[in-house]
PDB file of N, CA and C in Angstrom:
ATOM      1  N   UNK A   1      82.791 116.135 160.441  1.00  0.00           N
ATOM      2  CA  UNK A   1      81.885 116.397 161.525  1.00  0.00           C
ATOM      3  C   UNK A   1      80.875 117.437 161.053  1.00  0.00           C
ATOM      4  N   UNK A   2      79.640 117.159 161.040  1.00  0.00           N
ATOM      5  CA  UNK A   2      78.364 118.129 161.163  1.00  0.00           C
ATOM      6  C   UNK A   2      77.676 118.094 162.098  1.00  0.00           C
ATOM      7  N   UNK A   3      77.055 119.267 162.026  1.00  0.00           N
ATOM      8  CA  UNK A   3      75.710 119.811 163.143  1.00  0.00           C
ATOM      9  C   UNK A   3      74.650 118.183 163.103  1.00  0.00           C
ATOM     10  N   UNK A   4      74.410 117.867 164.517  1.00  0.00           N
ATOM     11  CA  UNK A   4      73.670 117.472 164.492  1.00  0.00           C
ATOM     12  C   UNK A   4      72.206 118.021 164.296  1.00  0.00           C
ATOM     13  N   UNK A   5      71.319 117.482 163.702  1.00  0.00           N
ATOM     14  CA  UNK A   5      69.447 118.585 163.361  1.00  0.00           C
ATOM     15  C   UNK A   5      68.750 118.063 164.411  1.00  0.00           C
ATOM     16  N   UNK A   6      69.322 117.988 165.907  1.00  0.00           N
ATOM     17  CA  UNK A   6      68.139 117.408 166.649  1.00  0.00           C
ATOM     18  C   UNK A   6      67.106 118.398 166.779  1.00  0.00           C
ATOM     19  N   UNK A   7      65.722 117.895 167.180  1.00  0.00           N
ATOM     20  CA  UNK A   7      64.953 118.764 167.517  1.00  0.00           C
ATOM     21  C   UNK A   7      63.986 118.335 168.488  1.00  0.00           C
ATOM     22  N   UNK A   8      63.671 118.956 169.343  1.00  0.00           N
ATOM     23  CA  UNK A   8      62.416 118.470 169.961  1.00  0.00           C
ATOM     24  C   UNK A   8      60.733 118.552 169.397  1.00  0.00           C
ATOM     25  N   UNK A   9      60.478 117.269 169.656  1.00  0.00           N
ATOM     26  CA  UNK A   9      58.796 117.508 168.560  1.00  0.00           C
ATOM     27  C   UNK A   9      57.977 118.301 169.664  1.00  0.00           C
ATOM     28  N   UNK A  10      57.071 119.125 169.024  1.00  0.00           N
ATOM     29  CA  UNK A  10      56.275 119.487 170.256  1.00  0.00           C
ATOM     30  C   UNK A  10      55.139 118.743 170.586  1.00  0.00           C
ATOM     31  N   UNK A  11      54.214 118.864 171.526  1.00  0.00           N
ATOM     32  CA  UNK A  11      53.221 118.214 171.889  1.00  0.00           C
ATOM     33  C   UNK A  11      52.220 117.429 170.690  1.00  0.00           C
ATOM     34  N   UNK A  12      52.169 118.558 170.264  1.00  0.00           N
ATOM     35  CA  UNK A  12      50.858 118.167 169.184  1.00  0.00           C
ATOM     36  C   UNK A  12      51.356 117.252 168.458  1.00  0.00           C
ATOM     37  N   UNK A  13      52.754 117.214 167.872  1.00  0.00           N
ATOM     38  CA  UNK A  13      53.179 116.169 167.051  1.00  0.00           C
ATOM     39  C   UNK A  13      52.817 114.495 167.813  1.00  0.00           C
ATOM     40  N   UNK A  14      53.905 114.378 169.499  1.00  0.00           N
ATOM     41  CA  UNK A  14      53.864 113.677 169.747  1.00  0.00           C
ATOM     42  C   UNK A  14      52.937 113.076 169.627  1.00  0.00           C
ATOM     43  N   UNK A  15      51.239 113.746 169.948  1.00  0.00           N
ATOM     44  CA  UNK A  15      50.217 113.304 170.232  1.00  0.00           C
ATOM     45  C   UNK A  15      49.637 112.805 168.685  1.00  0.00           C
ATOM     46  N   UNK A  16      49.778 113.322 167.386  1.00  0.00           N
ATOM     47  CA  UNK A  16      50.083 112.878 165.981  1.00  0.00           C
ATOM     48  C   UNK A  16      50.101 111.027 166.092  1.00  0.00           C
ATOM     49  N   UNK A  17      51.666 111.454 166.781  1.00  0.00           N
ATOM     50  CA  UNK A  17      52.495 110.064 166.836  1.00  0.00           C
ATOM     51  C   UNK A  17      51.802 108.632 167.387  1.00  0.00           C
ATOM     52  N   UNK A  18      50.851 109.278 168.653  1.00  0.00           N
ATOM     53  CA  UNK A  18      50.601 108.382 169.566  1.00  0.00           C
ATOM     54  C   UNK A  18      49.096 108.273 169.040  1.00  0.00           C
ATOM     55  N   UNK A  19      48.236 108.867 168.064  1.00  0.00           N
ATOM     56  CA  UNK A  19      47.089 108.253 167.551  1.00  0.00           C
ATOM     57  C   UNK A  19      47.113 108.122 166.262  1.00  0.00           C
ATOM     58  N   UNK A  20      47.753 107.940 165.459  1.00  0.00           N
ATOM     59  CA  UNK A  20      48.533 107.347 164.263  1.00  0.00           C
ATOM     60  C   UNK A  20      49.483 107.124 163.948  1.00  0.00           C
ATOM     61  N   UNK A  21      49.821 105.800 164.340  1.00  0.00           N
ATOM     62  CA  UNK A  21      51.052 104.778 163.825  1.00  0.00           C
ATOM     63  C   UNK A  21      51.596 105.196 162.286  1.00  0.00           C
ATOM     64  N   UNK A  22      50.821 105.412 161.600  1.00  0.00           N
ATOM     65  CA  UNK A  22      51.496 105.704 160.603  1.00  0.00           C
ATOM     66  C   UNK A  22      52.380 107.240 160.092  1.00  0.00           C
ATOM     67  N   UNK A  23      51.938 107.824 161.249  1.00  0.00           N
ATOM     68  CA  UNK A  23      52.252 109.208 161.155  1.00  0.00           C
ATOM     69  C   UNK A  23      54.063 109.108 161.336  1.00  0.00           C
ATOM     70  N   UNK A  24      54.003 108.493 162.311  1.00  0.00           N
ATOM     71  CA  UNK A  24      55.198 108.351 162.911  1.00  0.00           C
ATOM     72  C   UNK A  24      56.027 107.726 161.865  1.00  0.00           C
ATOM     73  N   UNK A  25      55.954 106.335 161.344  1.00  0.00           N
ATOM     74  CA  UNK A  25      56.534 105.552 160.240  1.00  0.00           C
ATOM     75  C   UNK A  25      56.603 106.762 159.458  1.00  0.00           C
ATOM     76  N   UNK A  26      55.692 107.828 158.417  1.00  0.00           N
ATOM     77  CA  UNK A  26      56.372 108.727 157.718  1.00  0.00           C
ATOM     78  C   UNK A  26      57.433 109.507 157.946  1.00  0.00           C
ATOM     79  N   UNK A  27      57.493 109.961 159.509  1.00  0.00           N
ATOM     80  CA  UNK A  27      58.250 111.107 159.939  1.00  0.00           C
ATOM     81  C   UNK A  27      59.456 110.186 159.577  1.00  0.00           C
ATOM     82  N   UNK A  28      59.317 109.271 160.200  1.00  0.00           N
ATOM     83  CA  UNK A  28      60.865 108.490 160.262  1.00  0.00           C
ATOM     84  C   UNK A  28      61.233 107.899 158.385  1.00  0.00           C
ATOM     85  N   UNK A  29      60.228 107.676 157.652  1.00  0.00           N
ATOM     86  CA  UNK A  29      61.137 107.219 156.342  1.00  0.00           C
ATOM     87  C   UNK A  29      61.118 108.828 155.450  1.00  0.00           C
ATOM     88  N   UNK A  30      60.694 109.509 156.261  1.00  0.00           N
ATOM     89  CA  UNK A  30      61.284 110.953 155.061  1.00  0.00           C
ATOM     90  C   UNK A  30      62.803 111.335 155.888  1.00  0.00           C
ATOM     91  N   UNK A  31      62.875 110.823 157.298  1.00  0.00           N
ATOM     92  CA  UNK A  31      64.575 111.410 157.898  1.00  0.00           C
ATOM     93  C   UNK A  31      65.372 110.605 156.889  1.00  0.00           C
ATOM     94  N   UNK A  32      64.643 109.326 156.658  1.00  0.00           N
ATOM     95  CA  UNK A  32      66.032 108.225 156.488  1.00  0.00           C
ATOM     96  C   UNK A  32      65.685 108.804 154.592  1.00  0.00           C
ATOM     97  N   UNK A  33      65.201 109.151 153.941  1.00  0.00           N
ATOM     98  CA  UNK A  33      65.550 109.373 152.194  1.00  0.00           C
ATOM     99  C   UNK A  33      66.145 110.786 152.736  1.00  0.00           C
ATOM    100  N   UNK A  34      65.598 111.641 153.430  1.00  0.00           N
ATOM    101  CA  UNK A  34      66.484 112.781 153.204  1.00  0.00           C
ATOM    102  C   UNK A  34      68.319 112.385 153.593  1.00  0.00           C
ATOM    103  N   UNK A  35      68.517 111.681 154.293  1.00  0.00           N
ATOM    104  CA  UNK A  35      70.025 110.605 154.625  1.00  0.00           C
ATOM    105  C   UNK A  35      70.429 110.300 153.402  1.00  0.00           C
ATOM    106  N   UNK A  36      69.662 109.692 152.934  1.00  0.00           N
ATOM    107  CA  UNK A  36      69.657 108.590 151.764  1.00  0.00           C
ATOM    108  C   UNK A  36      70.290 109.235 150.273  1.00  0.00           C
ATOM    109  N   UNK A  37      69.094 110.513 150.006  1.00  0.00           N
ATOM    110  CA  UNK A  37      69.628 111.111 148.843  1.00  0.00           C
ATOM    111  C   UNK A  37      71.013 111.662 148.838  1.00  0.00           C
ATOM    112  N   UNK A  38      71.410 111.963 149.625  1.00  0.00           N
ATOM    113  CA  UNK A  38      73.067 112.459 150.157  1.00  0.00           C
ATOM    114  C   UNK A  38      73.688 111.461 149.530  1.00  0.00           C
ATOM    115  N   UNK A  39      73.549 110.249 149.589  1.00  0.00           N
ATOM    116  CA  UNK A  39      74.215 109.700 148.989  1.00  0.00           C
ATOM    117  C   UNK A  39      74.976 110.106 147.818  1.00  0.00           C
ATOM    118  N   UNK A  40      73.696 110.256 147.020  1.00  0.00           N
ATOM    119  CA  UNK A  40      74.036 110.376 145.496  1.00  0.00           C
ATOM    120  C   UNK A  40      75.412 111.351 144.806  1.00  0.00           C
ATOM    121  N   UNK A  41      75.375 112.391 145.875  1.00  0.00           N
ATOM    122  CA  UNK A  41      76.742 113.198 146.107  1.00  0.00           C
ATOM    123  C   UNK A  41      77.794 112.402 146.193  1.00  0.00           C
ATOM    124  N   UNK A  42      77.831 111.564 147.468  1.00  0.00           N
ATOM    125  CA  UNK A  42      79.401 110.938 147.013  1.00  0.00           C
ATOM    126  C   UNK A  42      79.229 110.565 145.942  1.00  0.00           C
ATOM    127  N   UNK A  43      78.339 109.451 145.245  1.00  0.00           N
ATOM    128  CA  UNK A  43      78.863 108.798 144.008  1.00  0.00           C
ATOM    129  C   UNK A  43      78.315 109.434 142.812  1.00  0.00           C
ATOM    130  N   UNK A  44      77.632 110.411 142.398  1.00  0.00           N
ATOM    131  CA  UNK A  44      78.116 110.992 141.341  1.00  0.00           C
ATOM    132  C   UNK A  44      78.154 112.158 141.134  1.00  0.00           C
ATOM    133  N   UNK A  45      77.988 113.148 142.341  1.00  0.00           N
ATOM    134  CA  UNK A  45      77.850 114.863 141.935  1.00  0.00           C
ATOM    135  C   UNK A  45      78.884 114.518 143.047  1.00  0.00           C
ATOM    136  N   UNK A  46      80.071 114.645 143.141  1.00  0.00           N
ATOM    137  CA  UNK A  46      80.636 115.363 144.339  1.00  0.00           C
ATOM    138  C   UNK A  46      81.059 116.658 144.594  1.00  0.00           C
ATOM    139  N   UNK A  47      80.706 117.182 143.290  1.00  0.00           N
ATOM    140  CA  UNK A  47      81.053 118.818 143.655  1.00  0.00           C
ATOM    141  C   UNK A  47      79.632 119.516 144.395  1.00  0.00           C
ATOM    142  N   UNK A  48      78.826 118.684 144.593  1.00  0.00           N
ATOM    143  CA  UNK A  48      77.225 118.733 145.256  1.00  0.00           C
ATOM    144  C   UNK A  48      77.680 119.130 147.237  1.00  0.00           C
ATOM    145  N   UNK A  49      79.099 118.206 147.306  1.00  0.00           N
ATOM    146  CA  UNK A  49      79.314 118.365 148.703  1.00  0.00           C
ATOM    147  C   UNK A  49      79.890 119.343 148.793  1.00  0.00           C
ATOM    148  N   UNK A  50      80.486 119.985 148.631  1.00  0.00           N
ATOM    149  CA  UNK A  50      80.774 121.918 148.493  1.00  0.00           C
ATOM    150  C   UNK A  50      79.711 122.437 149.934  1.00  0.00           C
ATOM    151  N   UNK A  51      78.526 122.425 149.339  1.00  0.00           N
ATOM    152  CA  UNK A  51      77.634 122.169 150.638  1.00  0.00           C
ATOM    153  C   UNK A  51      77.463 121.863 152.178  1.00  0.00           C
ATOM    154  N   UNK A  52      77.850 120.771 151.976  1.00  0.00           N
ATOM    155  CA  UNK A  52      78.216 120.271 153.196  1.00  0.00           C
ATOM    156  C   UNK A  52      79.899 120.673 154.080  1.00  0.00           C
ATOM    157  N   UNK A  53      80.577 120.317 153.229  1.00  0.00           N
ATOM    158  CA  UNK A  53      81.981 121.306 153.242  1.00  0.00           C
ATOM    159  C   UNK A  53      81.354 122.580 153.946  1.00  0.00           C
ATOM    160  N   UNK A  54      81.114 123.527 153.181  1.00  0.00           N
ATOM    161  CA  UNK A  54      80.832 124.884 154.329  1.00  0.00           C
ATOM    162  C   UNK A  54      80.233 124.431 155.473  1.00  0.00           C
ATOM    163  N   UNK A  55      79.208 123.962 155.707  1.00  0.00           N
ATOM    164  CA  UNK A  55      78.497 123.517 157.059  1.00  0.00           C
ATOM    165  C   UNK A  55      79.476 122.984 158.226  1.00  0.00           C
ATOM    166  N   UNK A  56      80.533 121.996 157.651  1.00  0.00           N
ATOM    167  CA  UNK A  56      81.679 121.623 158.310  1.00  0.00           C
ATOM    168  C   UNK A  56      82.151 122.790 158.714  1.00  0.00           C
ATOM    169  N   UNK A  57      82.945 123.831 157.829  1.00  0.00           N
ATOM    170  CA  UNK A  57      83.671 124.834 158.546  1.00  0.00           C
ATOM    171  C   UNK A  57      82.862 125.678 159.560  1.00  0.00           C
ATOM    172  N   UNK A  58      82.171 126.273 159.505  1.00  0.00           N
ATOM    173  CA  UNK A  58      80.668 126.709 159.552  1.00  0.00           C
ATOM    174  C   UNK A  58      80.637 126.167 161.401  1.00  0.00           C
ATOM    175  N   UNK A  59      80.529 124.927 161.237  1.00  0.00           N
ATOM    176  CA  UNK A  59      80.459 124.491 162.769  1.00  0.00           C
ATOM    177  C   UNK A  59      81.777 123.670 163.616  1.00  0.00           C
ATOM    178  N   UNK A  60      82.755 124.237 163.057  1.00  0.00           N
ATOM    179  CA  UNK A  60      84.170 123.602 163.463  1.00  0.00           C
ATOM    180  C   UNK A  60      84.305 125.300 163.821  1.00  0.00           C
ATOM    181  N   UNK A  61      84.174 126.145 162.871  1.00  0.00           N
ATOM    182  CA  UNK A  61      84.121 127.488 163.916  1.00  0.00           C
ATOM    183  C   UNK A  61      83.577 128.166 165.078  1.00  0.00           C
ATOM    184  N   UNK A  62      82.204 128.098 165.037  1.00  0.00           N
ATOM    185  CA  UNK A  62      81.303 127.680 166.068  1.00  0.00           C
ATOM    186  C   UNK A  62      81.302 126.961 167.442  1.00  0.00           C
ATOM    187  N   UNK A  63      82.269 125.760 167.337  1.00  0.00           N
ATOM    188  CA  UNK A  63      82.429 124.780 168.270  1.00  0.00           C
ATOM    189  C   UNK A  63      83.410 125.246 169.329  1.00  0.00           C
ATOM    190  N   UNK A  64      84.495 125.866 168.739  1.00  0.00           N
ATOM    191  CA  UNK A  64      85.619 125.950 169.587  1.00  0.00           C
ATOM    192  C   UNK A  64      86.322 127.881 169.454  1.00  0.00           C
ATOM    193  N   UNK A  65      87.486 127.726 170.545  1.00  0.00           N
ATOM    194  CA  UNK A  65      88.168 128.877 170.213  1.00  0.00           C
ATOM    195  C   UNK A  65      89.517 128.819 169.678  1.00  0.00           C
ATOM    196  N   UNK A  66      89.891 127.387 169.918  1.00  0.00           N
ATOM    197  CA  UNK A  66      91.377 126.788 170.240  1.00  0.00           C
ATOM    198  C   UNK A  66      92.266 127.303 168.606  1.00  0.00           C
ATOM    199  N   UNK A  67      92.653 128.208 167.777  1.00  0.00           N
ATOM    200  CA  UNK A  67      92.608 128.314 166.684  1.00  0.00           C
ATOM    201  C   UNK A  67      93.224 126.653 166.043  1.00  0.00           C
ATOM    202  N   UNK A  68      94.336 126.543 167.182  1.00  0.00           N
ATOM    203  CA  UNK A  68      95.502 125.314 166.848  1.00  0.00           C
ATOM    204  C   UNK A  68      94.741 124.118 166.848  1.00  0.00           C
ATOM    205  N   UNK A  69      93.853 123.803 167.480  1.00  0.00           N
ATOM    206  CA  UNK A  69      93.461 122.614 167.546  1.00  0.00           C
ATOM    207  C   UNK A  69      91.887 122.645 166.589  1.00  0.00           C
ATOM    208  N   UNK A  70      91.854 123.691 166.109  1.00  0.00           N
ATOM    209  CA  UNK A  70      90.549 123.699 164.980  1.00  0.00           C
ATOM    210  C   UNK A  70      91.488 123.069 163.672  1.00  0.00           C
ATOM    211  N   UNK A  71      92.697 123.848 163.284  1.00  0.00           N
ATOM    212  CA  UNK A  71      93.223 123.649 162.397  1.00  0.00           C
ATOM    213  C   UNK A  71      94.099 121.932 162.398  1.00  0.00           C
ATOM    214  N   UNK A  72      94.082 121.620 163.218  1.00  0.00           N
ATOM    215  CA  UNK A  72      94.296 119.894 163.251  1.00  0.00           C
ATOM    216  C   UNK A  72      93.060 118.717 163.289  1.00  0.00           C
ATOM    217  N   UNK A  73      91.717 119.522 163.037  1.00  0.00           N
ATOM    218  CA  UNK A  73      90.917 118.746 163.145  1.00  0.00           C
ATOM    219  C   UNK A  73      90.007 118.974 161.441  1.00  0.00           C
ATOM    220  N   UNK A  74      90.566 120.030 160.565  1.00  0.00           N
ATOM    221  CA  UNK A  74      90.150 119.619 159.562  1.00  0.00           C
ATOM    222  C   UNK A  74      91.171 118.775 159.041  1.00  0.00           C
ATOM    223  N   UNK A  75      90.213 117.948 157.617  1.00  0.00           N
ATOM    224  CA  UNK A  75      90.848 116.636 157.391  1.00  0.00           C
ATOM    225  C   UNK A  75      91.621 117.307 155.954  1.00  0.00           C
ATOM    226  N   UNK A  76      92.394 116.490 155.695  1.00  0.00           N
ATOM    227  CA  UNK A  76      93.200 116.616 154.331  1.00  0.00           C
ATOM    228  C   UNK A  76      92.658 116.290 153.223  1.00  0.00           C
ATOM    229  N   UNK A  77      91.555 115.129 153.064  1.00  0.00           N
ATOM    230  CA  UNK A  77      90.628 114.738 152.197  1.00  0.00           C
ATOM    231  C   UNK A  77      89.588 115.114 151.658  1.00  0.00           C
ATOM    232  N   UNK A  78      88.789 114.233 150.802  1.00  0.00           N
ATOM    233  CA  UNK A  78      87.872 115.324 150.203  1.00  0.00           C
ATOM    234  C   UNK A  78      86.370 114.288 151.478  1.00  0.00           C
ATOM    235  N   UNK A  79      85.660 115.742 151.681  1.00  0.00           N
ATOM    236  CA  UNK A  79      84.066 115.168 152.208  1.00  0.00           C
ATOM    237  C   UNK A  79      83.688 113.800 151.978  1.00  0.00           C
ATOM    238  N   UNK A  80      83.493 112.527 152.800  1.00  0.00           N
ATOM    239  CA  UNK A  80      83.106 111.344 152.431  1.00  0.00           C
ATOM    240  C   UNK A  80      83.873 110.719 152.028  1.00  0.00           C
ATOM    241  N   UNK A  81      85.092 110.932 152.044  1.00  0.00           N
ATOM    242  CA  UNK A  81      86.104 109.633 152.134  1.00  0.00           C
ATOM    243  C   UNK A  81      86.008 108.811 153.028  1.00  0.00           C
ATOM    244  N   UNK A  82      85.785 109.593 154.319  1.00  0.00           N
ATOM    245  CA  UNK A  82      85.717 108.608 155.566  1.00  0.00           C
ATOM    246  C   UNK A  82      84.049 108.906 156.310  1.00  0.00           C
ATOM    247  N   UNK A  83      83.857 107.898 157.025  1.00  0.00           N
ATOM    248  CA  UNK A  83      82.567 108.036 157.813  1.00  0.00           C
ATOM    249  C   UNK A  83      82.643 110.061 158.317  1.00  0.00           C
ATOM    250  N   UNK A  84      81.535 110.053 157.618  1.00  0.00           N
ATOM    251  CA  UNK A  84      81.133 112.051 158.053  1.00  0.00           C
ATOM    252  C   UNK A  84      80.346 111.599 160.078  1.00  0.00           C
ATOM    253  N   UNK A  85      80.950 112.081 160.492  1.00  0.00           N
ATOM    254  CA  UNK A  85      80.541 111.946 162.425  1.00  0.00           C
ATOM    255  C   UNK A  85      79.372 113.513 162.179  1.00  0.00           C
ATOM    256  N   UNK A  86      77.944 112.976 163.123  1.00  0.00           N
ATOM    257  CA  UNK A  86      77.431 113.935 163.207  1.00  0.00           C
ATOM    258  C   UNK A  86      77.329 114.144 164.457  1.00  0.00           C
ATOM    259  N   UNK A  87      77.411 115.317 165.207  1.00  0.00           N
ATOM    260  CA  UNK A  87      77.263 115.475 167.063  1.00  0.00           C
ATOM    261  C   UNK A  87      77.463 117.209 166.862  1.00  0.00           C
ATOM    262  N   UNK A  88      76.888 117.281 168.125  1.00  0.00           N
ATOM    263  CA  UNK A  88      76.446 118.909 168.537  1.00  0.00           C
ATOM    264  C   UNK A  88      77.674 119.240 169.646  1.00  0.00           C
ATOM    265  N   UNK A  89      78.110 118.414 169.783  1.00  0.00           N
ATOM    266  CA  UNK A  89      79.077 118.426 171.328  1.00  0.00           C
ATOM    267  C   UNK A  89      80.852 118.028 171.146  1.00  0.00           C
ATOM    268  N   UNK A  90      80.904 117.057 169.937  1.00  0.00           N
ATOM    269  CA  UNK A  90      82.536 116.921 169.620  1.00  0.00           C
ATOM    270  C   UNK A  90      83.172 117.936 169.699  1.00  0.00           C
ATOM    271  N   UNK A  91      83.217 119.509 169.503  1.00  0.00           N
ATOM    272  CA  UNK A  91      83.982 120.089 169.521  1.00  0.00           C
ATOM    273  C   UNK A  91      84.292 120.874 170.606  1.00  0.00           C
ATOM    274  N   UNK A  92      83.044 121.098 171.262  1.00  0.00           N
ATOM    275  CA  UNK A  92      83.202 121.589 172.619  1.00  0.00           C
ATOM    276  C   UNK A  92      83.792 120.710 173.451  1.00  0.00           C
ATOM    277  N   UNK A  93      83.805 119.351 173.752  1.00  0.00           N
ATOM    278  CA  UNK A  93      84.504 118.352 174.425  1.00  0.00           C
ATOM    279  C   UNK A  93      86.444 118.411 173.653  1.00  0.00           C
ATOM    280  N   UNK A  94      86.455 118.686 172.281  1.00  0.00           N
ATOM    281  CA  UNK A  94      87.826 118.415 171.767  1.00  0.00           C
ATOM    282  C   UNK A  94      88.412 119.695 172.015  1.00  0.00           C
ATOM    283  N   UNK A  95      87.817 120.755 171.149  1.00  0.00           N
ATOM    284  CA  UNK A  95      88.550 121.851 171.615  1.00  0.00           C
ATOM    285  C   UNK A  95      88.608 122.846 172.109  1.00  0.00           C
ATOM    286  N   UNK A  96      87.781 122.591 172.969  1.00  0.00           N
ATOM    287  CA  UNK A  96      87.556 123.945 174.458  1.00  0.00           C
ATOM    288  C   UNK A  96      89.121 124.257 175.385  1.00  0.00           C
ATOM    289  N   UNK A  97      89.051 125.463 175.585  1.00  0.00           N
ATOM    290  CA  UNK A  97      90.468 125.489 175.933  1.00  0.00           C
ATOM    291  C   UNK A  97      90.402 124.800 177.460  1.00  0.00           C
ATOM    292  N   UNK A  98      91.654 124.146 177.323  1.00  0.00           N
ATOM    293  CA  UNK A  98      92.009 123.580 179.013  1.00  0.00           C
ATOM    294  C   UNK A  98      92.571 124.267 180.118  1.00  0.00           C
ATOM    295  N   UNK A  99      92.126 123.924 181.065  1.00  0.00           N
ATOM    296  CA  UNK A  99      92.345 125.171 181.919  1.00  0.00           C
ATOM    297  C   UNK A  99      93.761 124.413 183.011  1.00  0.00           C
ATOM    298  N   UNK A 100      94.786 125.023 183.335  1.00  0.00           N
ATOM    299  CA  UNK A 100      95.776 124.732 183.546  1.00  0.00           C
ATOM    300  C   UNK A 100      95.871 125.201 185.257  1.00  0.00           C
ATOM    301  N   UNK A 101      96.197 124.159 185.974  1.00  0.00           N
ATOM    302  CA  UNK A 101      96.345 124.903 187.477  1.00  0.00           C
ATOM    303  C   UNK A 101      97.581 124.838 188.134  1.00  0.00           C
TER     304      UNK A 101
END
């Protein structure tokens, strides 16, 4: 799990967007190579994800207080074995403490 990078564009961009078509097509194929080059980490630098690894802990700390249920939600594996989940909100929904009545 990582930080999602949402952001809101501000005006001026949108307005970018909405009188050049092509503006927009760039914004969107520099998100998808900056995606893209990540790749190259799993398959041949993986000590490159070290990186990303901290960012994981980084926002698995951040997310919650629960110590017990932080420590069952890191994985045993190495980064990119399995689909990496990106969201701003998984951890506050998983491990926010429950309130008991």
């Amino acid at each position: 799990m990582l930080p999602k990078p949402d952001k809101t564009y501000p005006h001026w961009q949108k307005a970018l967007f909405a009188k050049l078509p092509g503006a927009l097509w760039l914004s969107r194929a520099s998100h998808y190579l900056a995606h893209e080059v990540r790749a190259f980490a799993f398959i041949s630098w993986p000590a490159a994800l070290r990186v990303k690894r901290r960012a994981f802990f980084r926002h698995l700390k951040d997310g919650g207080t629960d110590d017990n249920k932080r420590r069952r939600l890191v994985p045993h594996y190495r980064i990119g074995c399995k689909r990496i989940l990106i969201s701003n909100d998984y951890f506050q929904r998983s491990i926010a403490p429950t309130s008991r009545s």
